[in-house]
PDB file of N, CA and C in Angstrom:
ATOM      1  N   UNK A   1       7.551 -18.427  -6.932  1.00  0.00           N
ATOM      2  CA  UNK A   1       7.174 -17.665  -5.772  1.00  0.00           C
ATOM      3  C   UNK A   1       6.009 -16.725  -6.036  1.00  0.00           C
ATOM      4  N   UNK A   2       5.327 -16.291  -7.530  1.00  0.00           N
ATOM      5  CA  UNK A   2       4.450 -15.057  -7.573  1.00  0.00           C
ATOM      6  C   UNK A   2       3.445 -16.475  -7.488  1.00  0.00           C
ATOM      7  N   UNK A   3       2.427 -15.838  -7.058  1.00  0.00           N
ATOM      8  CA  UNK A   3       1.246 -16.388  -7.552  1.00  0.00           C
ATOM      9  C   UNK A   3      -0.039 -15.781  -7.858  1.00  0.00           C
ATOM     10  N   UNK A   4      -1.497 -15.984  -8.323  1.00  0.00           N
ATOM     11  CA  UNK A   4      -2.169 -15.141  -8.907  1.00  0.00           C
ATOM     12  C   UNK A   4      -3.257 -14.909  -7.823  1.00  0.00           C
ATOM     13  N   UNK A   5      -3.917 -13.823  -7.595  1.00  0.00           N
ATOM     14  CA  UNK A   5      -4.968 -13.291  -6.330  1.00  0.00           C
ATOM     15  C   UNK A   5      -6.325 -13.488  -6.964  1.00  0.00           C
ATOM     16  N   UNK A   6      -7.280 -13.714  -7.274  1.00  0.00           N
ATOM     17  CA  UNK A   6      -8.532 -13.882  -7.707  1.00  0.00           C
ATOM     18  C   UNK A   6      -9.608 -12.697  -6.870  1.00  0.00           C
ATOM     19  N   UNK A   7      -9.963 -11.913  -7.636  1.00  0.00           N
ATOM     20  CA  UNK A   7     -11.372 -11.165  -6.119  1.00  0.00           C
ATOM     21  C   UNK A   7     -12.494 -11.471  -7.341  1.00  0.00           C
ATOM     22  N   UNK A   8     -13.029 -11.764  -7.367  1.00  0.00           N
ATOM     23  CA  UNK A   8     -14.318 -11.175  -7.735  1.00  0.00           C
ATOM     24  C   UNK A   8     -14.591 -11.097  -8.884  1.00  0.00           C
ATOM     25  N   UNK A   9     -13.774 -11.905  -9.971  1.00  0.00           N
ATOM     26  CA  UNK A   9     -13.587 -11.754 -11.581  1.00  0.00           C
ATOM     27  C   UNK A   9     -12.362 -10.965 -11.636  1.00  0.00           C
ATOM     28  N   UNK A  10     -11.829 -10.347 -10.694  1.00  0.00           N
ATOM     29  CA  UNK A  10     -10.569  -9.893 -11.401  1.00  0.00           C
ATOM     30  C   UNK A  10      -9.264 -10.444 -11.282  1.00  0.00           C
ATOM     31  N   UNK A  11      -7.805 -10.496 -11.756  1.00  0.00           N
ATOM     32  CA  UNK A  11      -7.038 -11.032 -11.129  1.00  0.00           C
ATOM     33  C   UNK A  11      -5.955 -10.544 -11.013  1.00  0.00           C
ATOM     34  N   UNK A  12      -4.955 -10.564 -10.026  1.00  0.00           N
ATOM     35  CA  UNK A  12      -4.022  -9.730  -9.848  1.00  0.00           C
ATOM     36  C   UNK A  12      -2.779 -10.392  -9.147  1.00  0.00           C
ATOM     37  N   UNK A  13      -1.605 -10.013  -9.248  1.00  0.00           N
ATOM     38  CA  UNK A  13      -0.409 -10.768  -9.287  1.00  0.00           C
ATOM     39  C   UNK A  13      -0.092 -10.514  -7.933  1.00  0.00           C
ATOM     40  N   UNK A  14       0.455 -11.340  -7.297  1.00  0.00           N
ATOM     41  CA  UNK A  14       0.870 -11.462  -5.964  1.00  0.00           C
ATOM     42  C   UNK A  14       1.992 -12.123  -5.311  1.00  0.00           C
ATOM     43  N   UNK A  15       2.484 -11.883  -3.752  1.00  0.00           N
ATOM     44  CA  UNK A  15       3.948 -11.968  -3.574  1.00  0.00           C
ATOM     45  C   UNK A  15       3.424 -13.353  -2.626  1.00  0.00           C
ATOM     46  N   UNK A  16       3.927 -14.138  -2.552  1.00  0.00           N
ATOM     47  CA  UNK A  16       3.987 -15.088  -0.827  1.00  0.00           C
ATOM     48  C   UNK A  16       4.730 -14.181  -0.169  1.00  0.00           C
ATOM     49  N   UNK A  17       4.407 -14.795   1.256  1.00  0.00           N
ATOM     50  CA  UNK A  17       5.425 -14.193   1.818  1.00  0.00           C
ATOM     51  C   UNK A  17       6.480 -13.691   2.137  1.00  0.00           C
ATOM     52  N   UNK A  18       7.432 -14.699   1.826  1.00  0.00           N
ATOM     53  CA  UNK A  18       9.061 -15.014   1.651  1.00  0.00           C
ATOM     54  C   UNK A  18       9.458 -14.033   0.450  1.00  0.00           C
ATOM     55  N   UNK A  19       9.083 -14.056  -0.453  1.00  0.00           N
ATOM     56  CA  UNK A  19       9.247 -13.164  -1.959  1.00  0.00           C
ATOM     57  C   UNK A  19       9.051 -11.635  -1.278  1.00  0.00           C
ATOM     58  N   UNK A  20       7.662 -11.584  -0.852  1.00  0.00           N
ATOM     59  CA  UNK A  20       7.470  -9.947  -0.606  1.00  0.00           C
ATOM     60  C   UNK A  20       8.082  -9.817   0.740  1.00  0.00           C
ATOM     61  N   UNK A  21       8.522  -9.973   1.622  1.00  0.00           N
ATOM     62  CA  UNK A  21       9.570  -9.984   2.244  1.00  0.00           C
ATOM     63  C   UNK A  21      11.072  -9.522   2.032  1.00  0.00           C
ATOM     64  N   UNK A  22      11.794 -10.159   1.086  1.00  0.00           N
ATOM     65  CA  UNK A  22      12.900 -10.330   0.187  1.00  0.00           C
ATOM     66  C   UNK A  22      12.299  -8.583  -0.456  1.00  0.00           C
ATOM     67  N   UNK A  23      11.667  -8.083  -0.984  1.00  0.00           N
ATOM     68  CA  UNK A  23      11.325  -7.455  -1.717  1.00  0.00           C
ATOM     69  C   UNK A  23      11.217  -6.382  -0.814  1.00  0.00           C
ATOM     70  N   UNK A  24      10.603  -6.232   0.582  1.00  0.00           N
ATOM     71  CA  UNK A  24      10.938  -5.333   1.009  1.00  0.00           C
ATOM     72  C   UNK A  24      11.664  -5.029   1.835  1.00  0.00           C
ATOM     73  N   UNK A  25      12.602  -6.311   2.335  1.00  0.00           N
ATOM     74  CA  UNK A  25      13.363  -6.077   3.098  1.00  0.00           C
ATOM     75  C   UNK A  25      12.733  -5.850   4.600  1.00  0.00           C
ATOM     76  N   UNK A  26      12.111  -6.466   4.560  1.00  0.00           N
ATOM     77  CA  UNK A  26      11.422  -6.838   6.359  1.00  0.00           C
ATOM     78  C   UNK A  26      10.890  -8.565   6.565  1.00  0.00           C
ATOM     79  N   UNK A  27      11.211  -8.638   7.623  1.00  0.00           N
ATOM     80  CA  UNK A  27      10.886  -9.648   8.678  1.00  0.00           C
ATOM     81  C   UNK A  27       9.745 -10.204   8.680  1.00  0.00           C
ATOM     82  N   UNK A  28       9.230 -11.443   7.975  1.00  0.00           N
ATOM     83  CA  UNK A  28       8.188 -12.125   8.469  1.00  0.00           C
ATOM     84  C   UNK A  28       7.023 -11.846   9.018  1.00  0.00           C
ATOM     85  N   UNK A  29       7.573 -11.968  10.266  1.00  0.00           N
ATOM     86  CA  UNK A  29       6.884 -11.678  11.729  1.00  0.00           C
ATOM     87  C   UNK A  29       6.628 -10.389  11.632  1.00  0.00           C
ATOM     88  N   UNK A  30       7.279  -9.184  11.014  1.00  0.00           N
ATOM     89  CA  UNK A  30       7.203  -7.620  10.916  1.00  0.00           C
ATOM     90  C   UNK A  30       5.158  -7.844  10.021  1.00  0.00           C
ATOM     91  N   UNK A  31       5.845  -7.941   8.924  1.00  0.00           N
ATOM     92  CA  UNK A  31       4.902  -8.213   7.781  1.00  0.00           C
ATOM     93  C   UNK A  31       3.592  -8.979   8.226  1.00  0.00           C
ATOM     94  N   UNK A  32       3.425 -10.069   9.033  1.00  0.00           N
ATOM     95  CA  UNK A  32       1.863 -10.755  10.014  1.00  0.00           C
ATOM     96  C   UNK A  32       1.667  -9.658  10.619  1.00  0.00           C
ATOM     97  N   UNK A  33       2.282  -8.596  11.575  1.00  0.00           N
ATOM     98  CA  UNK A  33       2.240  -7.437  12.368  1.00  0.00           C
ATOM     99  C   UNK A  33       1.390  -6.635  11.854  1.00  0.00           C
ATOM    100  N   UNK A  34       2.325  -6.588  10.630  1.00  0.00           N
ATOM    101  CA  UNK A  34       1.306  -5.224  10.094  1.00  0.00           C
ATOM    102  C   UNK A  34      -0.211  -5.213   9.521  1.00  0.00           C
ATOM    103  N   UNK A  35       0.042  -6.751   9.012  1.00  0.00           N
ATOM    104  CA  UNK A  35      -1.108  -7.408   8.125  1.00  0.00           C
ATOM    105  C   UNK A  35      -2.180  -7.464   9.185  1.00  0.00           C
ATOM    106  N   UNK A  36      -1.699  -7.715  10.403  1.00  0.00           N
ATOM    107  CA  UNK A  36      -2.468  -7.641  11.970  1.00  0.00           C
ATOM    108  C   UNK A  36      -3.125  -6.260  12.325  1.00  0.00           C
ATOM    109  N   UNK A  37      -2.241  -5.183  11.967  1.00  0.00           N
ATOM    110  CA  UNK A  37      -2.635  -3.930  12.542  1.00  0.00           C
ATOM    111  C   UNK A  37      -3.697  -3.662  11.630  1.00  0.00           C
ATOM    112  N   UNK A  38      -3.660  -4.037   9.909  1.00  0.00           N
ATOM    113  CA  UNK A  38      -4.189  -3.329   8.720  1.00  0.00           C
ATOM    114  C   UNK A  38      -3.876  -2.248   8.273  1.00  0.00           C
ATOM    115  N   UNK A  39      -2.020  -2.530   8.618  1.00  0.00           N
ATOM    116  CA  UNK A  39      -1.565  -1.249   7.566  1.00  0.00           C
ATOM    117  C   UNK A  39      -1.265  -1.849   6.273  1.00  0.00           C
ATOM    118  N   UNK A  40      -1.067  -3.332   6.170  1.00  0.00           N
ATOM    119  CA  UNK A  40      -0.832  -4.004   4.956  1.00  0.00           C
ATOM    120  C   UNK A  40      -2.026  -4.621   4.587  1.00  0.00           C
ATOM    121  N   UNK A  41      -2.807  -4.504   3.102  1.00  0.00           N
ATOM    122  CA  UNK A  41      -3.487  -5.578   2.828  1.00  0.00           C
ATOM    123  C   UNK A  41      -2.834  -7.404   2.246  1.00  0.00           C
ATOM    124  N   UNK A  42      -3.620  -8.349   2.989  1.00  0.00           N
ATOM    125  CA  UNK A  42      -2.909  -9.750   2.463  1.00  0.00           C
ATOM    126  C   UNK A  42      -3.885 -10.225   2.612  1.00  0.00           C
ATOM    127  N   UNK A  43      -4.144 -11.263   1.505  1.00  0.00           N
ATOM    128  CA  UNK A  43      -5.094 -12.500   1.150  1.00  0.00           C
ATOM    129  C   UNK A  43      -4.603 -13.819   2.175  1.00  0.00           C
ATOM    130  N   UNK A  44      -5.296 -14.676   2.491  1.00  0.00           N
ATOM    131  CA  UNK A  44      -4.928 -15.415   3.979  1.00  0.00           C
ATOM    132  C   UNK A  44      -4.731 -16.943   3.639  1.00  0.00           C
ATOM    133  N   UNK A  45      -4.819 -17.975   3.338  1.00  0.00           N
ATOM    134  CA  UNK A  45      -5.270 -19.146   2.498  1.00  0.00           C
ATOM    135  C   UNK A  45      -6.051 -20.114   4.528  1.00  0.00           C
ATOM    136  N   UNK A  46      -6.660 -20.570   3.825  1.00  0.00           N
ATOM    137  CA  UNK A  46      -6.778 -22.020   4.901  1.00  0.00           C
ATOM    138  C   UNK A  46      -5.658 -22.324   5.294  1.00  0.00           C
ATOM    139  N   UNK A  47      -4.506 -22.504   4.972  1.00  0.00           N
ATOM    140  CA  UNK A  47      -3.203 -22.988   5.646  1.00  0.00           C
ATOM    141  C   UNK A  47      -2.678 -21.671   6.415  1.00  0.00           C
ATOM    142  N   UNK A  48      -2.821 -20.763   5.901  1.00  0.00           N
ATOM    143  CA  UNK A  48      -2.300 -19.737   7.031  1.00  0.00           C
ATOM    144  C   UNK A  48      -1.344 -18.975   6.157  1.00  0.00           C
ATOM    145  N   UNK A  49      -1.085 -19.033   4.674  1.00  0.00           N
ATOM    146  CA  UNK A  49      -0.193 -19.018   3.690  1.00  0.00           C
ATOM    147  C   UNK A  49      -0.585 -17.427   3.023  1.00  0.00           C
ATOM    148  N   UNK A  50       0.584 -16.239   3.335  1.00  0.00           N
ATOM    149  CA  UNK A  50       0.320 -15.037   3.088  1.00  0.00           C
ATOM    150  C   UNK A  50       0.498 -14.544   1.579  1.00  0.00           C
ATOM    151  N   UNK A  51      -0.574 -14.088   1.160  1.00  0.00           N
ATOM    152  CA  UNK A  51       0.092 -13.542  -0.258  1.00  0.00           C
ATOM    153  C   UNK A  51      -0.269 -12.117  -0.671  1.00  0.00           C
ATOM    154  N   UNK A  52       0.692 -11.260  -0.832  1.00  0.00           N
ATOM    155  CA  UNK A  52       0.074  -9.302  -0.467  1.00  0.00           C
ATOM    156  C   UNK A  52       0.594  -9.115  -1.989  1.00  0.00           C
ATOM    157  N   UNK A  53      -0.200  -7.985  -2.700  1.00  0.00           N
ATOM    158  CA  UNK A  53       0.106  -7.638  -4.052  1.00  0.00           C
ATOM    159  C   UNK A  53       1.802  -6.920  -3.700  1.00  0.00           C
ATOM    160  N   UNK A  54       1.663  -6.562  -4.924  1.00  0.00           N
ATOM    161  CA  UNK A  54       3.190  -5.992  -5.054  1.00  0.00           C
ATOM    162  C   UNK A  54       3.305  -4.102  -5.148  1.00  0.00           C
ATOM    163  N   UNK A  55       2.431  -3.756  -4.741  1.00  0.00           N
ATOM    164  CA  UNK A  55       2.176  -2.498  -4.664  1.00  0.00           C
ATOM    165  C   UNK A  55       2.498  -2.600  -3.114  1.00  0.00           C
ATOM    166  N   UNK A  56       1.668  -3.937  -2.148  1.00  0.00           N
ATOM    167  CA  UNK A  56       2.195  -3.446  -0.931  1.00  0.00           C
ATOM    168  C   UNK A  56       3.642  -3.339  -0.354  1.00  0.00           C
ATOM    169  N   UNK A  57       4.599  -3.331  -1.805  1.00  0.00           N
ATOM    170  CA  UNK A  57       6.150  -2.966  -1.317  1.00  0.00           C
ATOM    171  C   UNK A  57       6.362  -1.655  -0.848  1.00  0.00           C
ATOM    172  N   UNK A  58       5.719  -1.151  -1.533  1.00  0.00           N
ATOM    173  CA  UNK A  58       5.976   0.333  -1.482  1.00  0.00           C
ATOM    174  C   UNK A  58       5.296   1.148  -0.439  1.00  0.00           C
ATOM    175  N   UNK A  59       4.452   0.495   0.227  1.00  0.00           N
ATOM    176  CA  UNK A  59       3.703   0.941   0.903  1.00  0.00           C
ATOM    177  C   UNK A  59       4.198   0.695   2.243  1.00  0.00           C
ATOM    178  N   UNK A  60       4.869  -0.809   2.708  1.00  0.00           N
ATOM    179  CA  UNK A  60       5.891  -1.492   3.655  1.00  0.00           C
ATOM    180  C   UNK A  60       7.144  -0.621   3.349  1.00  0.00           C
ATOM    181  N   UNK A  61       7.375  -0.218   2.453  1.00  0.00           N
ATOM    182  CA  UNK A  61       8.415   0.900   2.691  1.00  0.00           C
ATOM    183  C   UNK A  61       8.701   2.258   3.022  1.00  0.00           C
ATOM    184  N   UNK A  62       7.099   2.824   2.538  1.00  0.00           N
ATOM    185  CA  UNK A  62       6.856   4.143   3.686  1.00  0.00           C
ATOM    186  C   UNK A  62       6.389   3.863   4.940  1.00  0.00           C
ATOM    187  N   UNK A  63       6.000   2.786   5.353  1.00  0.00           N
ATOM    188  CA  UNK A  63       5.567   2.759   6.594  1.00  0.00           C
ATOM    189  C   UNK A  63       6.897   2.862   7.451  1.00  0.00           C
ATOM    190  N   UNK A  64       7.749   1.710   7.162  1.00  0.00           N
ATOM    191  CA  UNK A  64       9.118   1.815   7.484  1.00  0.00           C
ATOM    192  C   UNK A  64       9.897   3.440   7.505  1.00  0.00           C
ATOM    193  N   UNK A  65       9.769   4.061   6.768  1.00  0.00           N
ATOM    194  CA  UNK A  65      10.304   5.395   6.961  1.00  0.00           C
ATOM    195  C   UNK A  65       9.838   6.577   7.717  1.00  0.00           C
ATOM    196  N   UNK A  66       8.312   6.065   7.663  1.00  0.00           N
ATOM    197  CA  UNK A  66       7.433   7.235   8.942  1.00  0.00           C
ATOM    198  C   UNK A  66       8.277   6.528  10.371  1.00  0.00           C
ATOM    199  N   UNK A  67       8.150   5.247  10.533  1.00  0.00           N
ATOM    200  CA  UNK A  67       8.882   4.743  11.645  1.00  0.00           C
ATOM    201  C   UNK A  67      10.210   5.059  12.270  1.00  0.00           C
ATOM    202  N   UNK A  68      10.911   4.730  11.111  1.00  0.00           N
ATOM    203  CA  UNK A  68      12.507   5.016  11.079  1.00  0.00           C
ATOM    204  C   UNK A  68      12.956   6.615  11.042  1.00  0.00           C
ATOM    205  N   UNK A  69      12.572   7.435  10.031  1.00  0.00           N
ATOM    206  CA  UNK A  69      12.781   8.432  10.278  1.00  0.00           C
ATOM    207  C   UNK A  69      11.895   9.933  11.072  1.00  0.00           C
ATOM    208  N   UNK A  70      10.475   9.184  11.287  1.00  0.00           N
ATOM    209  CA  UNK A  70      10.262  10.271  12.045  1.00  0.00           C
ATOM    210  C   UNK A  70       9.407  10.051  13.393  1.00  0.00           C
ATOM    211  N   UNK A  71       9.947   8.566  13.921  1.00  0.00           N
ATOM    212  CA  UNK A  71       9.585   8.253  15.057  1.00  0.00           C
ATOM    213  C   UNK A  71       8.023   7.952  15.576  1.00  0.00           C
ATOM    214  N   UNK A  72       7.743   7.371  14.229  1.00  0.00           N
ATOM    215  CA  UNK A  72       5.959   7.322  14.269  1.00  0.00           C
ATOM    216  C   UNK A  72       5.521   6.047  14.860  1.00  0.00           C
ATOM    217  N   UNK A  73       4.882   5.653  16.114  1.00  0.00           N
ATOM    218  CA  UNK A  73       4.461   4.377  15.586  1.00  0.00           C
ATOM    219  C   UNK A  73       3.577   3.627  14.753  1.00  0.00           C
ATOM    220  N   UNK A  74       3.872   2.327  14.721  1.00  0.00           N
ATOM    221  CA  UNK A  74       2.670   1.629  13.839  1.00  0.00           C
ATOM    222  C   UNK A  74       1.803   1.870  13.873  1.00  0.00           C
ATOM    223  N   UNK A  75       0.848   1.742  15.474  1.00  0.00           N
ATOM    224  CA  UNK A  75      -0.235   2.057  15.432  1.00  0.00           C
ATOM    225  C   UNK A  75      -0.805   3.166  14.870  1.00  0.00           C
ATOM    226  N   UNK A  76      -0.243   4.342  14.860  1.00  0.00           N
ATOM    227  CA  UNK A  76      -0.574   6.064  14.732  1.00  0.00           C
ATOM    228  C   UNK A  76      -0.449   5.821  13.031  1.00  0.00           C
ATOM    229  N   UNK A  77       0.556   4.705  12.531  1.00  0.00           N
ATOM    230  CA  UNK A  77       0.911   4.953  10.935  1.00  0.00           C
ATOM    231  C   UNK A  77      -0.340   4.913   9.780  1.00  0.00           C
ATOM    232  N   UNK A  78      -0.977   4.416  10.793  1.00  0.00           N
ATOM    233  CA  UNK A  78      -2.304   4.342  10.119  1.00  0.00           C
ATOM    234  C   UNK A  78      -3.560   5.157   9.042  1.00  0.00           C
ATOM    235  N   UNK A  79      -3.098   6.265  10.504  1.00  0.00           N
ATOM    236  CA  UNK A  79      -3.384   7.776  10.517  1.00  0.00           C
ATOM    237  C   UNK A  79      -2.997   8.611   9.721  1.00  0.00           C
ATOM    238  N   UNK A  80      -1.528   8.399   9.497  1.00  0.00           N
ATOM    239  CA  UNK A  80      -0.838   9.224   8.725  1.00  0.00           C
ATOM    240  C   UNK A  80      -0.837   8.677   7.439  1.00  0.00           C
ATOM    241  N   UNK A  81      -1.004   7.228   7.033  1.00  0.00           N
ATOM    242  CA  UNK A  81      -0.588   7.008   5.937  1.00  0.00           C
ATOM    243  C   UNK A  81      -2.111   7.392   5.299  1.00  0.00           C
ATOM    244  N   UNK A  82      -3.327   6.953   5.596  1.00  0.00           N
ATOM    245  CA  UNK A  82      -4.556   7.632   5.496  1.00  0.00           C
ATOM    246  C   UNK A  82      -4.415   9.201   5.259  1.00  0.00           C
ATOM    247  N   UNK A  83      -3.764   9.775   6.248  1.00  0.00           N
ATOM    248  CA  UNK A  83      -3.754  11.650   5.763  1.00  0.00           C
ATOM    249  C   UNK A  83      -3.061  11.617   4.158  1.00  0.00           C
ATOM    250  N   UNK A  84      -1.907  10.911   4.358  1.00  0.00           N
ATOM    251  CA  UNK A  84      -0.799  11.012   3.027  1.00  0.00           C
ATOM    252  C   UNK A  84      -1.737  10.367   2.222  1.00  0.00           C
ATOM    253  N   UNK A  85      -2.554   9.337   1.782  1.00  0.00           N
ATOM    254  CA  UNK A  85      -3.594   8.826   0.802  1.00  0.00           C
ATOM    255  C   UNK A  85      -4.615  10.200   0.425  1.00  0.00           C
ATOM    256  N   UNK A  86      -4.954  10.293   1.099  1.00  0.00           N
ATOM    257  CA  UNK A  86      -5.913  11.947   1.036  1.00  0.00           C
ATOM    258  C   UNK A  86      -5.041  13.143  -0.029  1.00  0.00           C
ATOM    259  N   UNK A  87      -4.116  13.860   0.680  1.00  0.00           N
ATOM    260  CA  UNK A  87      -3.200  14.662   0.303  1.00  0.00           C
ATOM    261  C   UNK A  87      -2.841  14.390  -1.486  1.00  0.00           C
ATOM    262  N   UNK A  88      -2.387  12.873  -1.486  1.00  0.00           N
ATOM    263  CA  UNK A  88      -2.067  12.301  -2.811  1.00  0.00           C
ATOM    264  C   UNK A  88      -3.488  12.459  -4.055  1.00  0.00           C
ATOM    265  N   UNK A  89      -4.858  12.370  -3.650  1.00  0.00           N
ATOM    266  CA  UNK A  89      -5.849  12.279  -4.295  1.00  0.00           C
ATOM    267  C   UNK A  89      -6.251  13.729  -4.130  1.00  0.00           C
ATOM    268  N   UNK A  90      -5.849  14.728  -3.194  1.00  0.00           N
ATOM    269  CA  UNK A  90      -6.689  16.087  -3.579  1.00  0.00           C
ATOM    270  C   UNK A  90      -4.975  16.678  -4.280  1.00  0.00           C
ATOM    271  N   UNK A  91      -4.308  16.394  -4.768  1.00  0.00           N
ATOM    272  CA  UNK A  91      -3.069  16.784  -5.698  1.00  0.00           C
ATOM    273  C   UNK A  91      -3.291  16.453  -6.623  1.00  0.00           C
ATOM    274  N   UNK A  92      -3.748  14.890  -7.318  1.00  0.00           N
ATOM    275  CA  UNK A  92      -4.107  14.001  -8.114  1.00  0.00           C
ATOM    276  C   UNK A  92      -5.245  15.229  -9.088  1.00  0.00           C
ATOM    277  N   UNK A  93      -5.960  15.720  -7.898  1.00  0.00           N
ATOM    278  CA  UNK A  93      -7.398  16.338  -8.719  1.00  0.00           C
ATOM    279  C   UNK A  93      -6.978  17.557  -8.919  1.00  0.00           C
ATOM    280  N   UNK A  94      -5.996  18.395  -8.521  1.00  0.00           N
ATOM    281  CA  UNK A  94      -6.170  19.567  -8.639  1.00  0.00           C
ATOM    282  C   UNK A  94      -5.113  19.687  -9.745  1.00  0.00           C
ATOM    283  N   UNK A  95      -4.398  18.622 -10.196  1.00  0.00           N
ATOM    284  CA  UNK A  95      -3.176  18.538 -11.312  1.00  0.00           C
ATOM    285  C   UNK A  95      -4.350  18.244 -12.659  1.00  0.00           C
ATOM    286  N   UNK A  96      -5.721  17.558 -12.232  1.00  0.00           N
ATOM    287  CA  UNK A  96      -6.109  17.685 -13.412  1.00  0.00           C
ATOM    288  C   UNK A  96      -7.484  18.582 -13.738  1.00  0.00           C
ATOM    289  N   UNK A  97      -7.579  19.690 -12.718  1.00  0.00           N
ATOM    290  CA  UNK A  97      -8.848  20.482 -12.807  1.00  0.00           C
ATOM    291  C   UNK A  97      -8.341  21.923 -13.532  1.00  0.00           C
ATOM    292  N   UNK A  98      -8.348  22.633 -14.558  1.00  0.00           N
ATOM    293  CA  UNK A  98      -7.988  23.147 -15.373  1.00  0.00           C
ATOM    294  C   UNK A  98      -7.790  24.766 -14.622  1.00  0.00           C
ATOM    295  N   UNK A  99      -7.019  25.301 -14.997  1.00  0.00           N
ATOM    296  CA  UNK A  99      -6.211  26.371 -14.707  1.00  0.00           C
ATOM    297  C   UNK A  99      -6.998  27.651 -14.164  1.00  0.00           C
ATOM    298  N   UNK A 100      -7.114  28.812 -13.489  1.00  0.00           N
ATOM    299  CA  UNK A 100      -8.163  29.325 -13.865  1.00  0.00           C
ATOM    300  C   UNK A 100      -7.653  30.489 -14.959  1.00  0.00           C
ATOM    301  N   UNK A 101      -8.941  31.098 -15.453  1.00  0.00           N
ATOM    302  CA  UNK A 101      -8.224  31.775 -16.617  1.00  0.00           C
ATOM    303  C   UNK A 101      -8.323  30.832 -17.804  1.00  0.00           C
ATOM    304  N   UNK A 102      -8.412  29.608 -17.955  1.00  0.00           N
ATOM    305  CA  UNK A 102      -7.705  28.329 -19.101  1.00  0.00           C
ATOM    306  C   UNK A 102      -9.194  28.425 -19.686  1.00  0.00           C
ATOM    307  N   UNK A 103      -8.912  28.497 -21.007  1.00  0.00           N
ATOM    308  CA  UNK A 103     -10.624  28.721 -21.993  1.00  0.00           C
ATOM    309  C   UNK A 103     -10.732  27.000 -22.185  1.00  0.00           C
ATOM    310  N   UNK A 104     -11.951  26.866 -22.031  1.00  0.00           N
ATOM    311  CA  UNK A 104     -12.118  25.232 -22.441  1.00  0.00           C
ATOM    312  C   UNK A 104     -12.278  25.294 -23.539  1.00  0.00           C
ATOM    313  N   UNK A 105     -12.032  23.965 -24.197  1.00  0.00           N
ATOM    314  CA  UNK A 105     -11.725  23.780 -25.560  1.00  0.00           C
ATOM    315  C   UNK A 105     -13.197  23.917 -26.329  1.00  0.00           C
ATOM    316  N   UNK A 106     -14.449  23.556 -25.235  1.00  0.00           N
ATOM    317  CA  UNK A 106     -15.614  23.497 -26.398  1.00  0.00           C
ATOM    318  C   UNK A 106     -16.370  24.504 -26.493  1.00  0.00           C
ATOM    319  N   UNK A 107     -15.487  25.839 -25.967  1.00  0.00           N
ATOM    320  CA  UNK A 107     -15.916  27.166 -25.850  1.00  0.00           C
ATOM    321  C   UNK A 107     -15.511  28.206 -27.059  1.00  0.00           C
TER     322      UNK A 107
END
């Protein structure tokens, strides 16, 4: 069921459908939806044959919880999951921009 994604010289491991499905515990038809809206990224084949990395589990699973628990829709999830991507990268930087007060080491 994994199979391998090719971009550009790089390569990266990937779900079919049915697998990443199983994996996140949603519906098919949910999963084309989203892949439709572009809250999920998926590679497409000539046959019509879906294959999304395995990071997009986790990502099909917060979407699911902005939904489920705080009444968001899809469309709007977009928005939010974009704000929450933001939020995550100015935390990311400020966990590694040094203290103030903190003597640098080549001082």
């Amino acid at each position: 069921m994994t199979t391998l994604l090719v971009h550009a010289g790089t390569r990266t491991q990937g779900l079919e459908l049915d697998a990443f499905c199983a994996a996140a515990h949603l519906h098919p038809e949910l999963v084309r939806r989203l892949v439709t809206l572009a809250l999920l990224d998926a590679e497409i084949d000539h046959a019509g044959h879906y294959t999304l990395t395995a990071t997009a589990v986790a990502r099909a699973g917060r979407i699911e919880r902005l939904r489920r628990d705080l009444g968001i829709t899809y469309t709007a999830t977009g928005v939010v999951l974009d704000l929450l991507d933001r939020i995550d990268e100015l935390e990311r930087l400020l966990r590694a921009r040094p203290a103030r007060g903190e003597v640098h080491p080549w001082t």
